[in-house]
C-alpha atoms as a PDB file:
ATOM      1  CA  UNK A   1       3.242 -25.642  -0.048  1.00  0.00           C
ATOM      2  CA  UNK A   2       1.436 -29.224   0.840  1.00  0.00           C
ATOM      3  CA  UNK A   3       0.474 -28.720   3.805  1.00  0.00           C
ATOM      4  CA  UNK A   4       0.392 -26.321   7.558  1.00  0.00           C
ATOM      5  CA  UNK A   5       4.117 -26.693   7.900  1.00  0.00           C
ATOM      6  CA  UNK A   6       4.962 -25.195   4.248  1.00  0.00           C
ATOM      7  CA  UNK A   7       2.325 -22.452   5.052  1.00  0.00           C
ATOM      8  CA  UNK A   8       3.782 -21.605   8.074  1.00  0.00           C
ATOM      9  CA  UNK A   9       7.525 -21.190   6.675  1.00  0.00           C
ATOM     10  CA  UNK A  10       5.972 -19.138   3.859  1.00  0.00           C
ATOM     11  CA  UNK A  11       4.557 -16.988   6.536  1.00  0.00           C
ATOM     12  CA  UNK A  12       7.612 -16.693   8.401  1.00  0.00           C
ATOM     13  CA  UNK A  13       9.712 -15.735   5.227  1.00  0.00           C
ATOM     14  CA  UNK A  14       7.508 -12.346   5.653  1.00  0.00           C
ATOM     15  CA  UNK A  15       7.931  -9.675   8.070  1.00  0.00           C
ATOM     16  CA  UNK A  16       4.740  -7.434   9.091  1.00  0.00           C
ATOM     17  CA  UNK A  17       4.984  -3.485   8.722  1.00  0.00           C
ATOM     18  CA  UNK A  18       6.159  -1.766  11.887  1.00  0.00           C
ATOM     19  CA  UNK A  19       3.153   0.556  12.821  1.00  0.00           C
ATOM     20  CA  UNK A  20       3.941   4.093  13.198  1.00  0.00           C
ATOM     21  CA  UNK A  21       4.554   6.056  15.972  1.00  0.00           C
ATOM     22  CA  UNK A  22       4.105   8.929  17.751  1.00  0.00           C
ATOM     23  CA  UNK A  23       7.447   9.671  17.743  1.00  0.00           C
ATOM     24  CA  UNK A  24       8.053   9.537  14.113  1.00  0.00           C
ATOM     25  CA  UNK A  25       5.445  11.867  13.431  1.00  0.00           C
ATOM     26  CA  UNK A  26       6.672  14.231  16.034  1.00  0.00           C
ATOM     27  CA  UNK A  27       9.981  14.174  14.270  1.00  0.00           C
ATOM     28  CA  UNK A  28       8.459  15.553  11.331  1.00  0.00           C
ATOM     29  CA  UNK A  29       7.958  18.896  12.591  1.00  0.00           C
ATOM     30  CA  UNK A  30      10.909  19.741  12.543  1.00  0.00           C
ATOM     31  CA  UNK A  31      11.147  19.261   8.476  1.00  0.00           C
ATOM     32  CA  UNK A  32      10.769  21.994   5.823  1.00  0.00           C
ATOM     33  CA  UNK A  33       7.501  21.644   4.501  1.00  0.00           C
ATOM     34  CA  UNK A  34       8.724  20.568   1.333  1.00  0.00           C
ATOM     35  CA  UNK A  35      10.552  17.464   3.137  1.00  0.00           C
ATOM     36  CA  UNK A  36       7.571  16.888   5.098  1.00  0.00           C
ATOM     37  CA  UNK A  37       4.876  14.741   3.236  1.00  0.00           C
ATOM     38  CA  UNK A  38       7.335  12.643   1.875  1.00  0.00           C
ATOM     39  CA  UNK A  39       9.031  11.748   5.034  1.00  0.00           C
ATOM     40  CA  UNK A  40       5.192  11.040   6.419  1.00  0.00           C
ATOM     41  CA  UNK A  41       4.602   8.629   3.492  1.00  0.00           C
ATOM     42  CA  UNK A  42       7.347   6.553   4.187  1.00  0.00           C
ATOM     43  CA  UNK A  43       6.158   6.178   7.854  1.00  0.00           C
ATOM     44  CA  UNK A  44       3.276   5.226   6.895  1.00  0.00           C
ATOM     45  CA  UNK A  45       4.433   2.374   4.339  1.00  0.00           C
ATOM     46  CA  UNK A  46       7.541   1.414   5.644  1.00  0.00           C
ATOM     47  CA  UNK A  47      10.540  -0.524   4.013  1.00  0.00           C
ATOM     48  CA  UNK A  48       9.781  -4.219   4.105  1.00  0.00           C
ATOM     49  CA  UNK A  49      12.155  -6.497   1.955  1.00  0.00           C
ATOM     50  CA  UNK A  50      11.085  -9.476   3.206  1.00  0.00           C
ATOM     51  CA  UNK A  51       8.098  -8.382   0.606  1.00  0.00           C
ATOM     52  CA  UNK A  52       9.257  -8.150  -3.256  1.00  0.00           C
ATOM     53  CA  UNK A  53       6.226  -6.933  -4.992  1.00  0.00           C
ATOM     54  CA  UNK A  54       5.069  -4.843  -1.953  1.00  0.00           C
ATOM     55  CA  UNK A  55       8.855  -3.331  -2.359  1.00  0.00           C
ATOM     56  CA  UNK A  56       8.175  -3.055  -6.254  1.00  0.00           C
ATOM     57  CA  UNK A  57       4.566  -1.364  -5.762  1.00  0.00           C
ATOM     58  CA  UNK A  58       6.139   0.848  -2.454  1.00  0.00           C
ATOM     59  CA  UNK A  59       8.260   2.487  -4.782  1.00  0.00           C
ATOM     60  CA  UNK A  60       5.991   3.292  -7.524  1.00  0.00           C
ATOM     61  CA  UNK A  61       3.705   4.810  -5.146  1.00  0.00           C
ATOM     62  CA  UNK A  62       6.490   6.414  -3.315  1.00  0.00           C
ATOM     63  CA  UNK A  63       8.012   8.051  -6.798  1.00  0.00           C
ATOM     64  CA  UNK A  64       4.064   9.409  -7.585  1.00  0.00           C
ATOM     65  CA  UNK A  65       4.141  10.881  -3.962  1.00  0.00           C
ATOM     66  CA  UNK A  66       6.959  12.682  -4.340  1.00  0.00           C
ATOM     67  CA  UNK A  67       5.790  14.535  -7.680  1.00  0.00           C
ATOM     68  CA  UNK A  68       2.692  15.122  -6.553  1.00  0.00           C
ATOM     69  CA  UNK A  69       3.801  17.115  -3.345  1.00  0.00           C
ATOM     70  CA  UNK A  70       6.446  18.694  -5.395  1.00  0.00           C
ATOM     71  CA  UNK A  71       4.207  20.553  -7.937  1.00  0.00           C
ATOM     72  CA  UNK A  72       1.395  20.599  -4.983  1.00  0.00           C
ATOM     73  CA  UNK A  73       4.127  23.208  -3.156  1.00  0.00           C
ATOM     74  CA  UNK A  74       5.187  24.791  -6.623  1.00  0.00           C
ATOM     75  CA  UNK A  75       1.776  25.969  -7.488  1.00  0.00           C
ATOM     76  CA  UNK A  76       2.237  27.567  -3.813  1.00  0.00           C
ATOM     77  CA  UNK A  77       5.565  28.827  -3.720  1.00  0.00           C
ATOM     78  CA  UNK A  78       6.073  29.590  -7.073  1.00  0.00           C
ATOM     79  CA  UNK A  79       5.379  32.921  -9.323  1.00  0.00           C
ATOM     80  CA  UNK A  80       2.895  31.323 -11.671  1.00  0.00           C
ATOM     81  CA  UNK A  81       1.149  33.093 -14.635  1.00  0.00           C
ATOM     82  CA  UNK A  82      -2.752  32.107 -14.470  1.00  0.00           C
ATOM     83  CA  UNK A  83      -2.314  29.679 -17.591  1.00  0.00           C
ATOM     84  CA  UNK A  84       0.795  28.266 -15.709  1.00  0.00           C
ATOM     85  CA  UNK A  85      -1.213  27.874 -12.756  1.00  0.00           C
ATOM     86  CA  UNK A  86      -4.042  25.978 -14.432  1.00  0.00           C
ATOM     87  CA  UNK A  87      -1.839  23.604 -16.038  1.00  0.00           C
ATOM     88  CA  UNK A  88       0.364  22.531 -12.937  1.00  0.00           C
ATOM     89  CA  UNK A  89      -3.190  22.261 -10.940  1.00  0.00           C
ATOM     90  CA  UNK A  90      -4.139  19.886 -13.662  1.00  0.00           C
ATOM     91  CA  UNK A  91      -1.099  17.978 -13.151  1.00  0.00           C
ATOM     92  CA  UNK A  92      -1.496  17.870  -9.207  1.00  0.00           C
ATOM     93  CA  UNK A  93      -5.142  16.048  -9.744  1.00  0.00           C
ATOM     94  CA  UNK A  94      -4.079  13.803 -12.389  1.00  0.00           C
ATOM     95  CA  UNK A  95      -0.875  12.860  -9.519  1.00  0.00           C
ATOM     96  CA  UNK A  96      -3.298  12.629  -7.330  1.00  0.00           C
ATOM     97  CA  UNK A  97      -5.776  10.102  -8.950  1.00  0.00           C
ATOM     98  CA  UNK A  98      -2.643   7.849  -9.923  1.00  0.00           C
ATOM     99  CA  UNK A  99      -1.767   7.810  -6.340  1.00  0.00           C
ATOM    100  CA  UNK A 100      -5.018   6.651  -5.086  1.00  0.00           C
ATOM    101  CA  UNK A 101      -5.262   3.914  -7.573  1.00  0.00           C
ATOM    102  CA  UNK A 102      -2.114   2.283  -6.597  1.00  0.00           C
ATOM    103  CA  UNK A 103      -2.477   2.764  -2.317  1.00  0.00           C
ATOM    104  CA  UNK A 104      -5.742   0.550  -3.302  1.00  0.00           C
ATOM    105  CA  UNK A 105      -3.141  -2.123  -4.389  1.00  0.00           C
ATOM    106  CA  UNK A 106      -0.927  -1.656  -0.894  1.00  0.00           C
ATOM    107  CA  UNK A 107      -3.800  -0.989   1.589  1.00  0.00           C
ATOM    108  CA  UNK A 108      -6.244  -3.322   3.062  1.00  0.00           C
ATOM    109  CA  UNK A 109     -10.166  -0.785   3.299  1.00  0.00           C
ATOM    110  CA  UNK A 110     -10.440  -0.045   6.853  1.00  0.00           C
ATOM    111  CA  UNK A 111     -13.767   0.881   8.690  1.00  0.00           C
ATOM    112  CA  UNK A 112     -13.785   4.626   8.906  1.00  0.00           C
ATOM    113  CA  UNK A 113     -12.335   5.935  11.957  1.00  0.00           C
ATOM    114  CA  UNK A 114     -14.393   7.287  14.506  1.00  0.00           C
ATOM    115  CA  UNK A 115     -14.491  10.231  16.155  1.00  0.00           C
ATOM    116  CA  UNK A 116     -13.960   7.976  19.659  1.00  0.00           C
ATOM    117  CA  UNK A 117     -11.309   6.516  18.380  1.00  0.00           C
ATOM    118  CA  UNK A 118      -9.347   9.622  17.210  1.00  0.00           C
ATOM    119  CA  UNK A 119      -9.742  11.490  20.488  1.00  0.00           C
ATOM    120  CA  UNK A 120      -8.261   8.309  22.146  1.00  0.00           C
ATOM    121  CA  UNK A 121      -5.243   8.289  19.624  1.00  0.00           C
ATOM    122  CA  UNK A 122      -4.553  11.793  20.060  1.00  0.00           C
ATOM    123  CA  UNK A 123      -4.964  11.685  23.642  1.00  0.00           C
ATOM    124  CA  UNK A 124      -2.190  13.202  25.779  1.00  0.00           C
ATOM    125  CA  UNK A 125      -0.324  14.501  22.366  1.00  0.00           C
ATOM    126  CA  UNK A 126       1.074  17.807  22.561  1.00  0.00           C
ATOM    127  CA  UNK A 127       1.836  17.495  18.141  1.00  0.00           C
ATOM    128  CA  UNK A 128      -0.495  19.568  16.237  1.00  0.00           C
ATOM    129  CA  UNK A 129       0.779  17.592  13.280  1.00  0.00           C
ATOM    130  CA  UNK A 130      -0.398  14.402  14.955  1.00  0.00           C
ATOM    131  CA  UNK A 131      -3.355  16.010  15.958  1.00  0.00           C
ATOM    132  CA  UNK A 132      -4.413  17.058  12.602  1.00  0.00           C
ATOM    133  CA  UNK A 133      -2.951  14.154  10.849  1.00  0.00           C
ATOM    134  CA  UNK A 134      -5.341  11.830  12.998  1.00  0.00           C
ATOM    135  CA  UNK A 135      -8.194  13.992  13.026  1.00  0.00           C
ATOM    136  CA  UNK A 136      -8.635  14.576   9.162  1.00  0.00           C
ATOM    137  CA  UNK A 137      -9.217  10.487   9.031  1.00  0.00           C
ATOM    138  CA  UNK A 138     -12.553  10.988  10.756  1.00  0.00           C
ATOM    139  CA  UNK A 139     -15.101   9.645   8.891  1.00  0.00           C
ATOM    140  CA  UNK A 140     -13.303   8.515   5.888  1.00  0.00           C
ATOM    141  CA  UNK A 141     -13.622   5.684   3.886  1.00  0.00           C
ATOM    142  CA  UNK A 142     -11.304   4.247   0.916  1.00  0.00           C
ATOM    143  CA  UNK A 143     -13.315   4.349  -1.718  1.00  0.00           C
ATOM    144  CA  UNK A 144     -17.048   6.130  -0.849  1.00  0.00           C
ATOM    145  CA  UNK A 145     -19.914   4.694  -2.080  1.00  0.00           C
ATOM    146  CA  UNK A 146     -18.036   1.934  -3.821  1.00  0.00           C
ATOM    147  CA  UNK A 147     -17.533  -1.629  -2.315  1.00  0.00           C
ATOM    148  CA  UNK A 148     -14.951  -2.340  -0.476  1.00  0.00           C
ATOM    149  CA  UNK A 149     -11.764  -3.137  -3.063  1.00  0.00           C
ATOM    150  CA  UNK A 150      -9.629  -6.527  -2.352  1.00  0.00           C
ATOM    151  CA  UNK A 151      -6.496  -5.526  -4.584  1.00  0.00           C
ATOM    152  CA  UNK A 152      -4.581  -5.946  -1.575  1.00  0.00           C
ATOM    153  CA  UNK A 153      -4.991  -9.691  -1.551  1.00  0.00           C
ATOM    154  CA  UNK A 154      -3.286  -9.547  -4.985  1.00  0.00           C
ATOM    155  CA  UNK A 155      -0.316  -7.800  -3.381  1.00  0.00           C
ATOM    156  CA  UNK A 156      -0.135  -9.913  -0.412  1.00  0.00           C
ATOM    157  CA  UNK A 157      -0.855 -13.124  -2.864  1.00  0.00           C
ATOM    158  CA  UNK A 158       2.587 -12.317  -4.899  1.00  0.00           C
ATOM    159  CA  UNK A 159       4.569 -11.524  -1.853  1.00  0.00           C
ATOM    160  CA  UNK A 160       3.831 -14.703  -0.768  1.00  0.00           C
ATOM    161  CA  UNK A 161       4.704 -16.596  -3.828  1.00  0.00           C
ATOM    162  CA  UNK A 162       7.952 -14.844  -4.003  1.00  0.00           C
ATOM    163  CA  UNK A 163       8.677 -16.155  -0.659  1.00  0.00           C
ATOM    164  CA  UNK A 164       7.837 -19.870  -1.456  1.00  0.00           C
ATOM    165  CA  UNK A 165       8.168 -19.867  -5.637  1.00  0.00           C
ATOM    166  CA  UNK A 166       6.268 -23.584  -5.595  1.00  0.00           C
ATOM    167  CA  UNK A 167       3.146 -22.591  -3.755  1.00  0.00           C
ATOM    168  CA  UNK A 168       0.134 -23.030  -5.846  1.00  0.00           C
ATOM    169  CA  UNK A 169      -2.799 -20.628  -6.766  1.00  0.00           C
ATOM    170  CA  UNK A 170      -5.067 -22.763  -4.283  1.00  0.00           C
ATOM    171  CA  UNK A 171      -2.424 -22.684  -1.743  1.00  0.00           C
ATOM    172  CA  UNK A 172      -2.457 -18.944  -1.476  1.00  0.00           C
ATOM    173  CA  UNK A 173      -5.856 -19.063  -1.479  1.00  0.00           C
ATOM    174  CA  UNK A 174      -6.142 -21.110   1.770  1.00  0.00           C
ATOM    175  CA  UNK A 175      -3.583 -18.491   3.601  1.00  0.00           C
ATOM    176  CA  UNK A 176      -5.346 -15.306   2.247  1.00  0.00           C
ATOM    177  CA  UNK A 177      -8.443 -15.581   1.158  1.00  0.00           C
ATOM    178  CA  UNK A 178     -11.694 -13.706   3.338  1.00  0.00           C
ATOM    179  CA  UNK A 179     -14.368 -15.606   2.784  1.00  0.00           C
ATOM    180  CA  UNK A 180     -14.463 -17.039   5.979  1.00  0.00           C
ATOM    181  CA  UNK A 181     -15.492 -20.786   5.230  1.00  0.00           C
ATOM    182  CA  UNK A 182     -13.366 -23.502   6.399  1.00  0.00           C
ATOM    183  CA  UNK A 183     -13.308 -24.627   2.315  1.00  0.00           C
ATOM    184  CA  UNK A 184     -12.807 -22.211  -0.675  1.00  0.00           C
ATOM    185  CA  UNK A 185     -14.961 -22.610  -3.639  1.00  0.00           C
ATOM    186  CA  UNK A 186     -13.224 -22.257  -6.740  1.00  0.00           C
ATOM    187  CA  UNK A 187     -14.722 -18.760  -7.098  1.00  0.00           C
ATOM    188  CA  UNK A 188     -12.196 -17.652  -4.107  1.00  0.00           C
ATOM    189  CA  UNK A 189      -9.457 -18.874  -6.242  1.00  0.00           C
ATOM    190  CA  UNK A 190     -11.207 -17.435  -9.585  1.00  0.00           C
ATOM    191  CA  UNK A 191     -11.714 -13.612  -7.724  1.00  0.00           C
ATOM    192  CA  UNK A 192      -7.491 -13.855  -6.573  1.00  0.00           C
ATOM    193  CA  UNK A 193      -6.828 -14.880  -9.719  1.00  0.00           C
ATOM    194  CA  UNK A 194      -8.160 -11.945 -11.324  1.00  0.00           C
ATOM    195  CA  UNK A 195      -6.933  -9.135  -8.949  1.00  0.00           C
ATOM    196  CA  UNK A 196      -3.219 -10.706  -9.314  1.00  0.00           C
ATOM    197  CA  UNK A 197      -3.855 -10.689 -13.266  1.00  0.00           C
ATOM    198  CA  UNK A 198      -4.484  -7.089 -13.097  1.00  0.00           C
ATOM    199  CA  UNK A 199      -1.564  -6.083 -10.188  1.00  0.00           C
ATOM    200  CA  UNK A 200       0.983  -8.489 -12.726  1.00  0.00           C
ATOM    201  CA  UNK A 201      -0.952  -6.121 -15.686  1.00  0.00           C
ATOM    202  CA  UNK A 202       0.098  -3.022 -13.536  1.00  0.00           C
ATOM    203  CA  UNK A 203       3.406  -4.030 -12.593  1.00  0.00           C
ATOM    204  CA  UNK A 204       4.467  -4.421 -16.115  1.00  0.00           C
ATOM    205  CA  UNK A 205       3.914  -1.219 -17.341  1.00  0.00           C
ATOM    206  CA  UNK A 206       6.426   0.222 -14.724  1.00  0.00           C
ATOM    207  CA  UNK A 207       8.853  -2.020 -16.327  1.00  0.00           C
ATOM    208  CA  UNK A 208       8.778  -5.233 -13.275  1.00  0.00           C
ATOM    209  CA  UNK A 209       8.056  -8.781 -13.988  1.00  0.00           C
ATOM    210  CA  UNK A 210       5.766 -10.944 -11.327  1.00  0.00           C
ATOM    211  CA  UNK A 211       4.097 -13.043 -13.830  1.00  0.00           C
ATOM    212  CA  UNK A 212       2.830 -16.110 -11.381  1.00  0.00           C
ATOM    213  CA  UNK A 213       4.937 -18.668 -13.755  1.00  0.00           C
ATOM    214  CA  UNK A 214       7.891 -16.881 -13.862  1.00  0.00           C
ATOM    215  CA  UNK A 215       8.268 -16.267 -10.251  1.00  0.00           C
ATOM    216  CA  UNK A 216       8.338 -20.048  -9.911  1.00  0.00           C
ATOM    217  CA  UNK A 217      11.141 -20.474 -12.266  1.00  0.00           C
ATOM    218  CA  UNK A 218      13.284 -17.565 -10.076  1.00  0.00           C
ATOM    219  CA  UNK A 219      15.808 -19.336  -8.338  1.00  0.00           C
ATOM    220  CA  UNK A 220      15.291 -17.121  -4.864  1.00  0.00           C
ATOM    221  CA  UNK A 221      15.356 -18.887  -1.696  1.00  0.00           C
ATOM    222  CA  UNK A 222      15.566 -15.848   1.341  1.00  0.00           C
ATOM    223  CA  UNK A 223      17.440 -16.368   3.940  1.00  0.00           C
ATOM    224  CA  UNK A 224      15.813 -18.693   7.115  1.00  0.00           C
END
């Protein structure tokens, strides 16, 4: 990418996440509590192929979700002894803090939401699940007390470089980068850098290969 035209097509090579819906949530109700969660996660991060390593890290999260509300019901439903119980409690937590470590590669930190805001979501809703669902966000941050985390430029800085294989490190910067300053230091480019070294890190050990050189040597052009 040289210049604003080969950003743009880059862009325009990626399609954004549908929001969700009322509706879909509504639709949820009517699934067996075991079906439930799972069919709520996917909502919420929707299929998007026009994104390769969101696709790649989607499913990894996806695949965590799904075991983690599947022993979250068994220690529920099931006739546990109390060492049984102990152990598959263990395993829900240790589920648990795998999938929060990889939604902070997929998720940009919001603000938390405020109560204001909820009421006005929720407003006119007959869903208790929506309801609920949008009231439990209340207050809640991504990662308290920490700062906020910018993994998600590493995600959004491969999907981009899958979608235009010759773009440079700088030129990535220029598209993504929230620094706000009409020039970015090489610092911007040092701090992307680093969070795409350690998504590429992460992506390997589940077996996929984004490494920045060899995603320029793929031979991938998506349709226009």
């Amino acid at each position: 990418m040289s210049d604003d035209s080969d950003a743009k097509r880059a862009r325009s090579r990626i399609s954004k996440n549908a929001p969700p819906t009322e509706e879909q949530f509504l639709k949820l109700d009517e699934l067996p509590r075991r079906e439930a969660f799972p069919a709520g996660v996917r909502i919420l991060l929707p299929e998007n192929r026009s994104r390769k390593a969101y696709t790649a890290v989607r499913e990894i999260y996806l695949a965590l979700a799904d075991s983690w509300w599947n022993k979250l019901i068994d220690s529920v439903e099931l006739s546990l002894s109390k060492g049984e119980l102990s152990a598959l409690v263990s395993e829900v937590a240790a589920k648990q803090k795998e999938m929060y470590k990889v939604e902070m590669w997929l998720r940009k930190p919001g603000s938390p939401l405020s109560i204001s805001a909820a009421l006005k979501m929720i407003e006119g809703s007959d869903s208790p699940l929506w309801q609920n669902t949008i009231l439990k966000q209340i207050g809640k941050r991504s990662s308290r007390g920490q700062p906020p985390s910018k993994r998600y430029l590493a995600l959004g800085a491969l999907d981009l470089k899958c979608a235009y294989p010759r773009s440079s490190l700088q030129d990535v910067t220029k598209l993504i980068c929230p620094c706000g300053e009409p020039k970015h230091s090489p610092e911007c480019r040092e701090q992307l850098r680093q969070q795409i070294k350690g998504l590429v890190k992460f992506l390997r050990e589940h077996g996929q290969d984004f490494m920045w050189e060899h995603i320029a040597e793929w031979n991938w052009e998506p349709a226009e």
